[in-house]
Protein backbone atom coordinates (compact mmCIF):
# COMPACT_ATOMS: atom_id res chain seq x y z
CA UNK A 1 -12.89 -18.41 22.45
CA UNK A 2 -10.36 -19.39 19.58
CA UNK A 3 -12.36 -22.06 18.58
CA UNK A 4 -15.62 -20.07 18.01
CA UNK A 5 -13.74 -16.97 16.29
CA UNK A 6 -12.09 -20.12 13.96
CA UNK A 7 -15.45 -22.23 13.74
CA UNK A 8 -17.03 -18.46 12.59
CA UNK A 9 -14.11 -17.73 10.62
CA UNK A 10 -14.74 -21.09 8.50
CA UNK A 11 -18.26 -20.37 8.34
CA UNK A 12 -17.46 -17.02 6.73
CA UNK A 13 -15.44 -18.60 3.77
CA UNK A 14 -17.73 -21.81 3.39
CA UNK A 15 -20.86 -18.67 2.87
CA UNK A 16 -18.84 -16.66 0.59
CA UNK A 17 -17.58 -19.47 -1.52
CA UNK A 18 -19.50 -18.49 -4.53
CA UNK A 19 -17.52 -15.40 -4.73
CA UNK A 20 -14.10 -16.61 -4.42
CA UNK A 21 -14.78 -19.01 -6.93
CA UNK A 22 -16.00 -16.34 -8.98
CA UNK A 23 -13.10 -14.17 -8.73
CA UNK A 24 -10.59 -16.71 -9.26
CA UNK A 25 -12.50 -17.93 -13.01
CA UNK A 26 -13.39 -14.02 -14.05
CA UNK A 27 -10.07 -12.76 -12.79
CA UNK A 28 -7.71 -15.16 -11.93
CA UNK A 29 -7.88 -13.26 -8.16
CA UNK A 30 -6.68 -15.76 -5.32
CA UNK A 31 -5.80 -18.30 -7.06
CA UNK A 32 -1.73 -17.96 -7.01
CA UNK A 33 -0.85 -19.23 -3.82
CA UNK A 34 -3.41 -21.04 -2.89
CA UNK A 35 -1.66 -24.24 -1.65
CA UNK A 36 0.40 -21.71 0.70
CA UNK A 37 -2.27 -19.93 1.68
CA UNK A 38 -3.31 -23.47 3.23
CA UNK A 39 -0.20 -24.25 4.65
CA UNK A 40 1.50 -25.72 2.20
CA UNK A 41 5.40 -23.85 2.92
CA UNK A 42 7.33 -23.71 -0.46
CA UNK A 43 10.46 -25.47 -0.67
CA UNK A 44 13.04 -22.22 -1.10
CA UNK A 45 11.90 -21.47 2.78
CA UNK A 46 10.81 -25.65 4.18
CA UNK A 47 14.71 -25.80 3.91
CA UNK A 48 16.50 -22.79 5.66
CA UNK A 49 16.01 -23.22 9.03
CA UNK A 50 19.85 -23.08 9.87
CA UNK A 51 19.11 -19.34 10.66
CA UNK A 52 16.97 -17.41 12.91
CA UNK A 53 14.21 -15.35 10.85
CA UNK A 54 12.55 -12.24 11.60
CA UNK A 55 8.83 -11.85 9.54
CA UNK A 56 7.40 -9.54 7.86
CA UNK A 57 3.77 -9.61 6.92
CA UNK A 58 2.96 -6.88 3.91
CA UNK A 59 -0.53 -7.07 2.33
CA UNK A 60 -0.10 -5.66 -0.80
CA UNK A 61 1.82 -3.47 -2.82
CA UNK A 62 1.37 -0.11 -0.54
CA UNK A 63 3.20 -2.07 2.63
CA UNK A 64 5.53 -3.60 0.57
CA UNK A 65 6.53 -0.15 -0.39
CA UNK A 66 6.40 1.53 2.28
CA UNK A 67 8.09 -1.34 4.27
CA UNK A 68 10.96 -1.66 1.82
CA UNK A 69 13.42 0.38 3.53
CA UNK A 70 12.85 -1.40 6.95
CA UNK A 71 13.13 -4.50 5.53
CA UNK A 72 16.83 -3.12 3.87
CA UNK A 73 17.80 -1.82 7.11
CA UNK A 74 17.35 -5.58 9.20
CA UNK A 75 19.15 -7.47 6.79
CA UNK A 76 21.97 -4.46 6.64
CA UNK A 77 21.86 -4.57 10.87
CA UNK A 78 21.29 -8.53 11.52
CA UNK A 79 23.41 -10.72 8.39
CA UNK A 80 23.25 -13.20 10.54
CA UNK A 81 18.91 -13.08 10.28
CA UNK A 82 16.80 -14.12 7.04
CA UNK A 83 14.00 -11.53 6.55
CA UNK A 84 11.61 -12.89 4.68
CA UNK A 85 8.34 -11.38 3.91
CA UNK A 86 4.63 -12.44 3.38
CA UNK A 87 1.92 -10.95 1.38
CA UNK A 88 -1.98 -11.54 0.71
CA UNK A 89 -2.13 -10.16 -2.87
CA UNK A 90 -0.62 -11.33 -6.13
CA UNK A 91 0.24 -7.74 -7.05
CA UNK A 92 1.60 -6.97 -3.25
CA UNK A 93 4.03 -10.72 -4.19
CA UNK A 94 5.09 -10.02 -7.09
CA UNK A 95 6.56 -6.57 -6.23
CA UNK A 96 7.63 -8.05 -3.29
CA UNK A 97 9.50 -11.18 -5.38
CA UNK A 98 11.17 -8.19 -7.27
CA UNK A 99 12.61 -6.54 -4.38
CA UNK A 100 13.67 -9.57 -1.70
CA UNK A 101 14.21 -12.25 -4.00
CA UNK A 102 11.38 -14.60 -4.95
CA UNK A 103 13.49 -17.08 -2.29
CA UNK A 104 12.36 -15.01 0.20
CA UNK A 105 8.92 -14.20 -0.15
CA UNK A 106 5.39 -16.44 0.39
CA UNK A 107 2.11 -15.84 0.37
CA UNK A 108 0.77 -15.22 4.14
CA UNK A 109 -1.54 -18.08 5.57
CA UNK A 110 -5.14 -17.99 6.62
CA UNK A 111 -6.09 -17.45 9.86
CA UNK A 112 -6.17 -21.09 10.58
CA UNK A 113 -4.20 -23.21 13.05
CA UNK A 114 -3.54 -25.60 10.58
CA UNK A 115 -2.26 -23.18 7.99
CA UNK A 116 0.14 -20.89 10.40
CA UNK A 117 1.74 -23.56 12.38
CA UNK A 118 3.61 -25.11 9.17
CA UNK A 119 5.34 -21.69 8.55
CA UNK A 120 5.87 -21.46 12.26
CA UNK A 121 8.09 -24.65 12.59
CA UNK A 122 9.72 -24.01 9.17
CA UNK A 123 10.88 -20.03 9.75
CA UNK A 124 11.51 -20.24 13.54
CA UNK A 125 10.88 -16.30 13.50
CA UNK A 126 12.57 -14.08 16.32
CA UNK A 127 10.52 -11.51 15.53
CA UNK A 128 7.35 -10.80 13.81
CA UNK A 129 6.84 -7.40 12.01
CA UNK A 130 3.29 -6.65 10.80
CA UNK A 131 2.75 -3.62 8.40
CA UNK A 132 -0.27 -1.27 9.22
CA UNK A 133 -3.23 -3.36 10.72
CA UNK A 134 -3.50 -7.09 10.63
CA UNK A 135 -4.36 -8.28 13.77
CA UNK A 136 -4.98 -11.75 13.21
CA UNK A 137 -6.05 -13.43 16.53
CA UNK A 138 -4.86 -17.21 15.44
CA UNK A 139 -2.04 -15.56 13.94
CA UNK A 140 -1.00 -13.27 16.94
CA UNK A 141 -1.61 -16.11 19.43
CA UNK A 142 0.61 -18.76 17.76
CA UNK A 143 3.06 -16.33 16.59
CA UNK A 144 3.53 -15.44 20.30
CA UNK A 145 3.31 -19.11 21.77
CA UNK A 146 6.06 -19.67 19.47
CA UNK A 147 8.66 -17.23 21.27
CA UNK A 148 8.46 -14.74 18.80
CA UNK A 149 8.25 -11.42 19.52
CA UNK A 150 5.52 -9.20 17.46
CA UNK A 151 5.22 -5.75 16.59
CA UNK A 152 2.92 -3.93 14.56
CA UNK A 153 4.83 -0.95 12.32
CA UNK A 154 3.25 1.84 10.60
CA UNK A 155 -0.26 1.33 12.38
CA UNK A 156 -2.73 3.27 11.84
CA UNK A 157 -6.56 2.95 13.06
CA UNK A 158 -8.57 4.21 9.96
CA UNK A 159 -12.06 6.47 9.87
CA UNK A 160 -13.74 3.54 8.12
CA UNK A 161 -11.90 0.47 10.36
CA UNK A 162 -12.80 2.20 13.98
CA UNK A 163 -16.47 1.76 14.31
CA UNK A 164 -15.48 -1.67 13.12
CA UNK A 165 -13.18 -2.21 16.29
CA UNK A 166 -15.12 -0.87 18.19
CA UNK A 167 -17.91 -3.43 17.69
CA UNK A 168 -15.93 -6.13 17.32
CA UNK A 169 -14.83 -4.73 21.23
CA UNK A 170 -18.25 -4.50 22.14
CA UNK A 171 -19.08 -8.15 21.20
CA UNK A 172 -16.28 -10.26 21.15
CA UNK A 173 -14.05 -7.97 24.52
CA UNK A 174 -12.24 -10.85 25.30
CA UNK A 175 -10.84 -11.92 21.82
CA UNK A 176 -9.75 -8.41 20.85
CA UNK A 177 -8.21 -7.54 23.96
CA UNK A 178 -6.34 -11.17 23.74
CA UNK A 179 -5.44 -10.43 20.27
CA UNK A 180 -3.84 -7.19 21.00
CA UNK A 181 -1.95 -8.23 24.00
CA UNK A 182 0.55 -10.53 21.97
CA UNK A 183 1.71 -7.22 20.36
CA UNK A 184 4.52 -6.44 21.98
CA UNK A 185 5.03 -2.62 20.15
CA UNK A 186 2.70 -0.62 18.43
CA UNK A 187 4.67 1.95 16.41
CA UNK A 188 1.88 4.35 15.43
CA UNK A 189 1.77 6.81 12.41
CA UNK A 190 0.30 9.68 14.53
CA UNK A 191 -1.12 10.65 17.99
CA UNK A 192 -4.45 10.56 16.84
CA UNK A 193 -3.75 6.65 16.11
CA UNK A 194 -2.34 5.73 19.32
CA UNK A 195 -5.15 7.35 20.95
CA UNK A 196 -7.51 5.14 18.92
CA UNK A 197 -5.29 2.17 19.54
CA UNK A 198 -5.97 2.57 23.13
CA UNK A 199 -9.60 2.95 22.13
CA UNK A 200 -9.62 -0.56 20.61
CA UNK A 201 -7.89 -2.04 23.96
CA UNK A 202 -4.00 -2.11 23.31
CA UNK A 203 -1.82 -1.36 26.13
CA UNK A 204 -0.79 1.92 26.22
CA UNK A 205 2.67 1.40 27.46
CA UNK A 206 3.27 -0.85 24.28
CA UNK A 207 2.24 1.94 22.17
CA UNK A 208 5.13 4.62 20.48
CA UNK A 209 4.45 7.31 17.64
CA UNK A 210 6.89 6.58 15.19
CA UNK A 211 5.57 8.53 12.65
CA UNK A 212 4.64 7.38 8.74
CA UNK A 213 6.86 5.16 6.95
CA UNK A 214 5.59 6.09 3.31
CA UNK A 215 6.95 9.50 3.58
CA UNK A 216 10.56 7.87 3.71
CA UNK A 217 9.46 6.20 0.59
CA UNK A 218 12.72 7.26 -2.26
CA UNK A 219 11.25 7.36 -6.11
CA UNK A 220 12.55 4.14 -7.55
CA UNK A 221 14.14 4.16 -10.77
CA UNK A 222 12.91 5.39 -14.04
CA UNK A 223 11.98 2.11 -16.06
CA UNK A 224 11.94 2.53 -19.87
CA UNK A 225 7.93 3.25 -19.74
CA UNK A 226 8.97 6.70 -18.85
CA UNK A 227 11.50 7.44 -20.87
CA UNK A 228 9.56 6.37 -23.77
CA UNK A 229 6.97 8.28 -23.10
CA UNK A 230 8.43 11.73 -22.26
CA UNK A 231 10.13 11.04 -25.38
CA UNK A 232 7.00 10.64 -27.66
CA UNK A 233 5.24 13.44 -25.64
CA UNK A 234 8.90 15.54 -26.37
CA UNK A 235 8.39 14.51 -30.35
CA UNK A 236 5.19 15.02 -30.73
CA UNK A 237 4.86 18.19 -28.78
CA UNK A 238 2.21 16.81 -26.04
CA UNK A 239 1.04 18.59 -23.43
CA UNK A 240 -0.06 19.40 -20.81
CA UNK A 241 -0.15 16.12 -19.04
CA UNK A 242 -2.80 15.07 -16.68
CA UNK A 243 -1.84 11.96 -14.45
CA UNK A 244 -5.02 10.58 -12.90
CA UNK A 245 -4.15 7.42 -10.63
CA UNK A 246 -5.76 4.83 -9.11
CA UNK A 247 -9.38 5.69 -10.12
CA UNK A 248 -12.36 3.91 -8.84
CA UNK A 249 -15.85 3.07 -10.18
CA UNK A 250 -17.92 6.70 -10.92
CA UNK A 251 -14.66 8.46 -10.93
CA UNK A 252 -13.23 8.42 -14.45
CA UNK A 253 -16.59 9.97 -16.29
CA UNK A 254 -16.00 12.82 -14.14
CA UNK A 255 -12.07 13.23 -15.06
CA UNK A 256 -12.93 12.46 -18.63
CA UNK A 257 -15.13 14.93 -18.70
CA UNK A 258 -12.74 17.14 -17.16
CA UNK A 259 -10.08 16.12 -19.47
CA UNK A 260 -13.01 17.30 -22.59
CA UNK A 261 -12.78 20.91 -21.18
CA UNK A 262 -8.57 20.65 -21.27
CA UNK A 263 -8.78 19.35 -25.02
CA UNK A 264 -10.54 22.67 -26.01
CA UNK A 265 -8.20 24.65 -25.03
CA UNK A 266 -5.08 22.33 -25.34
CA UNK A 267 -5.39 20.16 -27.95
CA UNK A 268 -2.18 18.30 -27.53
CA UNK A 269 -2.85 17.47 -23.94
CA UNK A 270 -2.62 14.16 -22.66
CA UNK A 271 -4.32 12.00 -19.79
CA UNK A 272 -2.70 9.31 -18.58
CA UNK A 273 -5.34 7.15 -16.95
CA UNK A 274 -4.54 4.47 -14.20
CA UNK A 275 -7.64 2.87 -12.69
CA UNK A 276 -6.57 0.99 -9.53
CA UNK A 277 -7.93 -2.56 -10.21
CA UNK A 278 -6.73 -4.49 -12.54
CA UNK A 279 -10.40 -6.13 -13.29
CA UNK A 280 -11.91 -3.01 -14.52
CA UNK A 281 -9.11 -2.24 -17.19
CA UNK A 282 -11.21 -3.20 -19.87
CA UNK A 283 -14.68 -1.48 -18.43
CA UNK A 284 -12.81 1.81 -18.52
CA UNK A 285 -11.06 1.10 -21.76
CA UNK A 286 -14.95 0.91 -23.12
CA UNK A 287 -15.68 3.85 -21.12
CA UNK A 288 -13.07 5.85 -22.63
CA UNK A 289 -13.65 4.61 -26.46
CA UNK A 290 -17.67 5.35 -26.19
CA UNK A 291 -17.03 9.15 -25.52
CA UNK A 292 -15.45 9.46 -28.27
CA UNK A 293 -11.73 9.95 -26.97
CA UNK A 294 -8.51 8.64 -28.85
CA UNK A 295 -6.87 5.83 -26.82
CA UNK A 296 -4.02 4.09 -26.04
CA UNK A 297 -3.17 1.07 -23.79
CA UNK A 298 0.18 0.51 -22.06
CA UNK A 299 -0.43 -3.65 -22.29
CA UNK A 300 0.38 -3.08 -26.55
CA UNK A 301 3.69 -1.39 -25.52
CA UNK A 302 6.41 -4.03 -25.55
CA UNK A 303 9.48 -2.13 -24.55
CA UNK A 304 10.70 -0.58 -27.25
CA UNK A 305 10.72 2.68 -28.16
CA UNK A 306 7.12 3.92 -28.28
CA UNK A 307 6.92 3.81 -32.48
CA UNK A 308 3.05 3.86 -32.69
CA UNK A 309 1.42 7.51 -33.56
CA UNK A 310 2.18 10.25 -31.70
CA UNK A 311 1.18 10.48 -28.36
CA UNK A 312 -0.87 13.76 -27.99
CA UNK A 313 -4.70 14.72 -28.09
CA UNK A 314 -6.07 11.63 -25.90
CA UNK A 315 -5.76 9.03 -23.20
CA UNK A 316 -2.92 6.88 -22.23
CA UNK A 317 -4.53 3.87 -20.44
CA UNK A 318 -2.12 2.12 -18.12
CA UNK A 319 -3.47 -1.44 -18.23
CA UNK A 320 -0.70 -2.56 -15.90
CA UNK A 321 0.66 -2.97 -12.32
CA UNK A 322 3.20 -1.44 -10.53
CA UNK A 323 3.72 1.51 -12.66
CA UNK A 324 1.53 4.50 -11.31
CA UNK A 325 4.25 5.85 -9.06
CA UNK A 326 6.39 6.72 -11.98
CA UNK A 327 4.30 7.77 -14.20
CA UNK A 328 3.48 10.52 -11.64
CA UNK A 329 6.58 11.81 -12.71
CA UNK A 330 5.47 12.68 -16.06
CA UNK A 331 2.15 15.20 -14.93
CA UNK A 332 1.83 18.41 -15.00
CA UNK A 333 -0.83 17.94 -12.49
CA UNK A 334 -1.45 14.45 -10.69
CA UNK A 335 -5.06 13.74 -9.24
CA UNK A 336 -5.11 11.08 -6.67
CA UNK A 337 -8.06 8.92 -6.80
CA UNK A 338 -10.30 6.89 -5.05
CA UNK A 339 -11.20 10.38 -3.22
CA UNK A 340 -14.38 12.00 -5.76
CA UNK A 341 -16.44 8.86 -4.05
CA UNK A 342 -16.82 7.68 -0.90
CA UNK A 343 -13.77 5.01 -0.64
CA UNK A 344 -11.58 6.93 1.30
CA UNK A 345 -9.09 8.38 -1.02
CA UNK A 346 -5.15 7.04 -1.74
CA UNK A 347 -1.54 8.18 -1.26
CA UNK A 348 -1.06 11.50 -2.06
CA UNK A 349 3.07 10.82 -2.01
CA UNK A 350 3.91 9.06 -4.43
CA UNK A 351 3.45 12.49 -6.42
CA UNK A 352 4.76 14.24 -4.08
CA UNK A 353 8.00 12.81 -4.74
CA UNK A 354 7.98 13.75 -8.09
CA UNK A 355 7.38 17.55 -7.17
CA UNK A 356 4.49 17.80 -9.01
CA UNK A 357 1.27 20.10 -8.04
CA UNK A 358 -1.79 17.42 -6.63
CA UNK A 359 -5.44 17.36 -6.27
CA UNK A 360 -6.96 14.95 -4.74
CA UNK A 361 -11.27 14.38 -3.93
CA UNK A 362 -13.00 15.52 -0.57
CA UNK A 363 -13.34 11.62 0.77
CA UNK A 364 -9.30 11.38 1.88
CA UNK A 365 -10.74 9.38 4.96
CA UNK A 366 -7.88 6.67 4.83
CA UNK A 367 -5.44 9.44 4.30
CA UNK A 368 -6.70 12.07 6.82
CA UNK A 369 -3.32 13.30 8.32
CA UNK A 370 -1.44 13.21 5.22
CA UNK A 371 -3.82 15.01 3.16
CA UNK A 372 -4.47 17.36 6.38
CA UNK A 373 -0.80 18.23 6.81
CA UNK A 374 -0.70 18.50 3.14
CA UNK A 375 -3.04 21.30 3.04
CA UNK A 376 -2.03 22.99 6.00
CA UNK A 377 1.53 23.57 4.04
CA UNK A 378 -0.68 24.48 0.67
CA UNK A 379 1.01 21.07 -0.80
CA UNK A 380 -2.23 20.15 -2.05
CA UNK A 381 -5.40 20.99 -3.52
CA UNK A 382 -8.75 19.36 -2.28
CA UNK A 383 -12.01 19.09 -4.75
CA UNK A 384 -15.43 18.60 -4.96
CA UNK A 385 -17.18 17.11 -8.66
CA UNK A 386 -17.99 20.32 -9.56
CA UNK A 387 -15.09 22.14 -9.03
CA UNK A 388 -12.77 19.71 -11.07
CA UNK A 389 -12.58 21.06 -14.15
CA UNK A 390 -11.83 24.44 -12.73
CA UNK A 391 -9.08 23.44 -10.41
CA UNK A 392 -7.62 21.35 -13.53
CA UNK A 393 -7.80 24.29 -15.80
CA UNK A 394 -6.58 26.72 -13.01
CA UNK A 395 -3.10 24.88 -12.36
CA UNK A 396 -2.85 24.13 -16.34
CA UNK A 397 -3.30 28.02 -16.93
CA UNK A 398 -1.11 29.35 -14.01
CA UNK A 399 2.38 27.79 -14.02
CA UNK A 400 3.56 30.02 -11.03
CA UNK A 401 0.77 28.45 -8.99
CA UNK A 402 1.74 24.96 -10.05
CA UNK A 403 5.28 25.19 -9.16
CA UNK A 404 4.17 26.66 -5.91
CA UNK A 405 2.42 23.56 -5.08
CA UNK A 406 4.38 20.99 -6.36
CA UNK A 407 7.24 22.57 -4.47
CA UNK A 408 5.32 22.62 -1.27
CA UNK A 409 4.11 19.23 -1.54
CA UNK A 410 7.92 17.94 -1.93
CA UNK A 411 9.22 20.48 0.72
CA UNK A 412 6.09 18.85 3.13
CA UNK A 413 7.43 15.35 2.03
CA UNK A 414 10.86 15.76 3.22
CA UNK A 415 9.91 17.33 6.34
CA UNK A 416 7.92 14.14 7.36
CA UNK A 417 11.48 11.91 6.73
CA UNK A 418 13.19 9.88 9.42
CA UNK A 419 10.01 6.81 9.84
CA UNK A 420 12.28 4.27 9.05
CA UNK A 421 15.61 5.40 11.16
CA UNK A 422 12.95 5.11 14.64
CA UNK A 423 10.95 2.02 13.55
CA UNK A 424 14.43 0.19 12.98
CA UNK A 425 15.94 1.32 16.38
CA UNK A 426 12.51 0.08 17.92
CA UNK A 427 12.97 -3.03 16.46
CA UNK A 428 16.30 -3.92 17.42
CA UNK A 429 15.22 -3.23 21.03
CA UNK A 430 12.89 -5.13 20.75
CA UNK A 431 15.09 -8.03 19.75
CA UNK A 432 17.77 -6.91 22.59
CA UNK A 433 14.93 -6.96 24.99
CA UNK A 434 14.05 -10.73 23.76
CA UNK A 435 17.84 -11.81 24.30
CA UNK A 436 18.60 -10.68 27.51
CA UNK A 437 14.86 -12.02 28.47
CA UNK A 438 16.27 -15.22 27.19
CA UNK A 439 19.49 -14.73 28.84
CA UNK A 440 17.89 -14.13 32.52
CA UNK A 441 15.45 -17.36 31.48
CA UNK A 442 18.96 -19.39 31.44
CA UNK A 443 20.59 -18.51 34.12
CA UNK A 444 17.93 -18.84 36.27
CA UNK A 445 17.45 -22.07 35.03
CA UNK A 446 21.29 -23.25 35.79
């Protein structure tokens, strides 16, 4: 069974070649970390296998994030423990390099034999933490052959990943049951996910509601991007400021448009315009020049103080990674993207934090009990295309509304808090359960 999911795993890769390739020469995509991807352990962890490690698997830059505080919390608990944490994107490892040491971080291996067992033998792990959903059948086996136990925080079975599952349940029972049996705890983000967990085949006594890490998620601190810019808005007597992050593809025409209607009646106002991957910076840099709109790009900012012309009457284009969150705390009103097409929609909280009023696009699929709870407190404001530019204008016009909502939103965030405190204890059970499993092993033994 292993051998066919690998043989059709390999056959996946060897077909879709052309495009990895592709990436890696257009964009540079994939191509950091390739040798450990294969296997290949870097020396900073081949060496340290005087103490026991406990794994953490992020994929990118939203479990990193949201993981951060659990990851804090283990090494706070267990000294005597390395955590050390993998990742599958560049952008998810370097954030990930800035906040565990780059000692202490690695790119995650393909779902190959050959690539997990290296790490395996090198890390020794105790435990084996995966963020969200990765349930990597060569992974999960060996992981669990190894002694390790494995559980799977801040899970949550998406609209768009559950027909998926469901298939893959329907054709391939045996491997997806297997798979999900070397979990050993499922710490869920609602009820509604551990229902659908049990859908997919998990166990249901291995199955808690924890709750949602990313609403335990504290604002990090203000880098000099922000203070440079509130600054230059301060000088120059900008405002308001709309904060539109991580855009997709057919999104920004819309907001720009939107943004047209502010400028006639605000003609200091400012959009600061974050599209969410990195490959399209200069496509909506083009965008943005052709209709006619005065620009700015965060990648000619060096770290000084912002000394170019003022900063008011056009679009700030944040050609970078990493920095969205923050800049959220610069809007008058924040739209959350990835929601005016059909891709699902992204975190409402990082604005939240910020108590600042949101709207967000009717596709929220990936974010359905956020942006449900959300609206249930009035925390948030959910649009169509063509009733953008009045919502926009609406909040801009009414500050008692906008206070209102941005207050709700950060009232609805704090409410939420306390993720971290129950996936830790969880944890540690876990790892108590493990010893005294060991403990019986050994005496029974003697």
């Amino acid at each position: 069974m292993y051998a066919l999911y690998s043989a059709l795993l390999a056959f996946f890769l060897l077909l879709t070649l052309p495009y990895w390739l592709l990436q890696m020469m257009r964009h540079g995509k994939y191509r950091a970390g390739l040798r450990q991807r294969f296997g290949a352990v870097p020396p900073a962890l081949a060496g340290r296998g005087e103490k026991p490690a406990i794994w953490v698997h992020a994929v990118s830059v939203g479990e990193v994030v949201a993981s951060s505080a659990v990851v804090k919390a283990l090494r706070d608990k267990l000294p005597s423990h390395r955590v050390l944490v993998s990742t599958t994107t560049s952008t998810g490892q370097k954030l990930a390099a800035q906040r565990f040491g780059a000692e202490n971080v690695f790119y995650f291996p393909l779902d190959f034999a050959f690539a997990i067992r290296p790490y395996l033998t090198a890390l020794r792990p105790e435990l084996v933490v995966v963020a969200e959903t990765e349930f990597w059948p060569n992974f999960l086996r060996l992981a669990k052959r190894s002694g390790a136990r494995i559980a799977v925080i801040n899970c949550r079975i998406s609209d768009r990943s559950l027909p998926g599952y469901k298939r893959l349940r329907f054709w391939l029972p045996r491997l997806l049951g297997k798979t999900l049996g070397h979990v050993d705890l499922f710490l869920a983000q609602t009820k509604e996910d551990r229902q659908r967990l049990m859908e997919i085949g998990a166990p249901e006594a291995k199955i808690a509601v924890a709750g949602n890490l990313k609403f335990d998620v504290a604002p990090p601190p203000l880098p000099a991007i922000v203070t440079s810019l509130r600054d230059s808005f301060r000088r120059s007597g900008a405002g308001p400021v709309l904060v539109c992050g991580s855009t997709l593809d057919g999104e920004e025409g819309s907001l720009l448009s939107a943004f047209r209607n502010i400028l006639a009646n605000h003609p200091k106002a400012v959009m600061i315009l974050a599209p969410r991957h990195l490959e399209r910076f200069a496509e909506v840099a083009d965008l943005v020049e052709k209709l006619g709109f005065r620009m700015w790009r965060r990648s000619l900012w060096g770290g000084e103080r912002w000394s170019g012309e003022a900063l008011a009457g056009g679009v700030f284009l944040v050609d970078s990674i990493g920095e969205l969150a923050v800049l959220y705390s610069l809007a008058t009103v924040a739209f959350v993207g990835g929601s005016l097409v059909p891709r699902g929609g992204h975190n409402i909280l990082e604005p939240a934090l910020y108590g600042v009023p949101i709207v967000t696009g009717n596709h929220y699929e990936n974010f359905r009990d956020v942006v449900n709870f959300f609206a249930s407190r009035n925390a948030v404001r959910i649009v169509g295309l063509a009733d953008l530019p009045l919502v926009f204008m609406e909040l801009i016009e009414n500050g008692g509304e906008r206070t209102r909502l941005g207050r709700n939103a950060l009232a609805a965030l704090e409410s939420q808090r306390g993720t971290t405190d129950r996936t830790v204890a969880a944890l540690l059970q876990l790892m108590d359960a493990k010893a005294a499993t060991g403990q019986r092993s050994g005496e029974g033994s003697a």
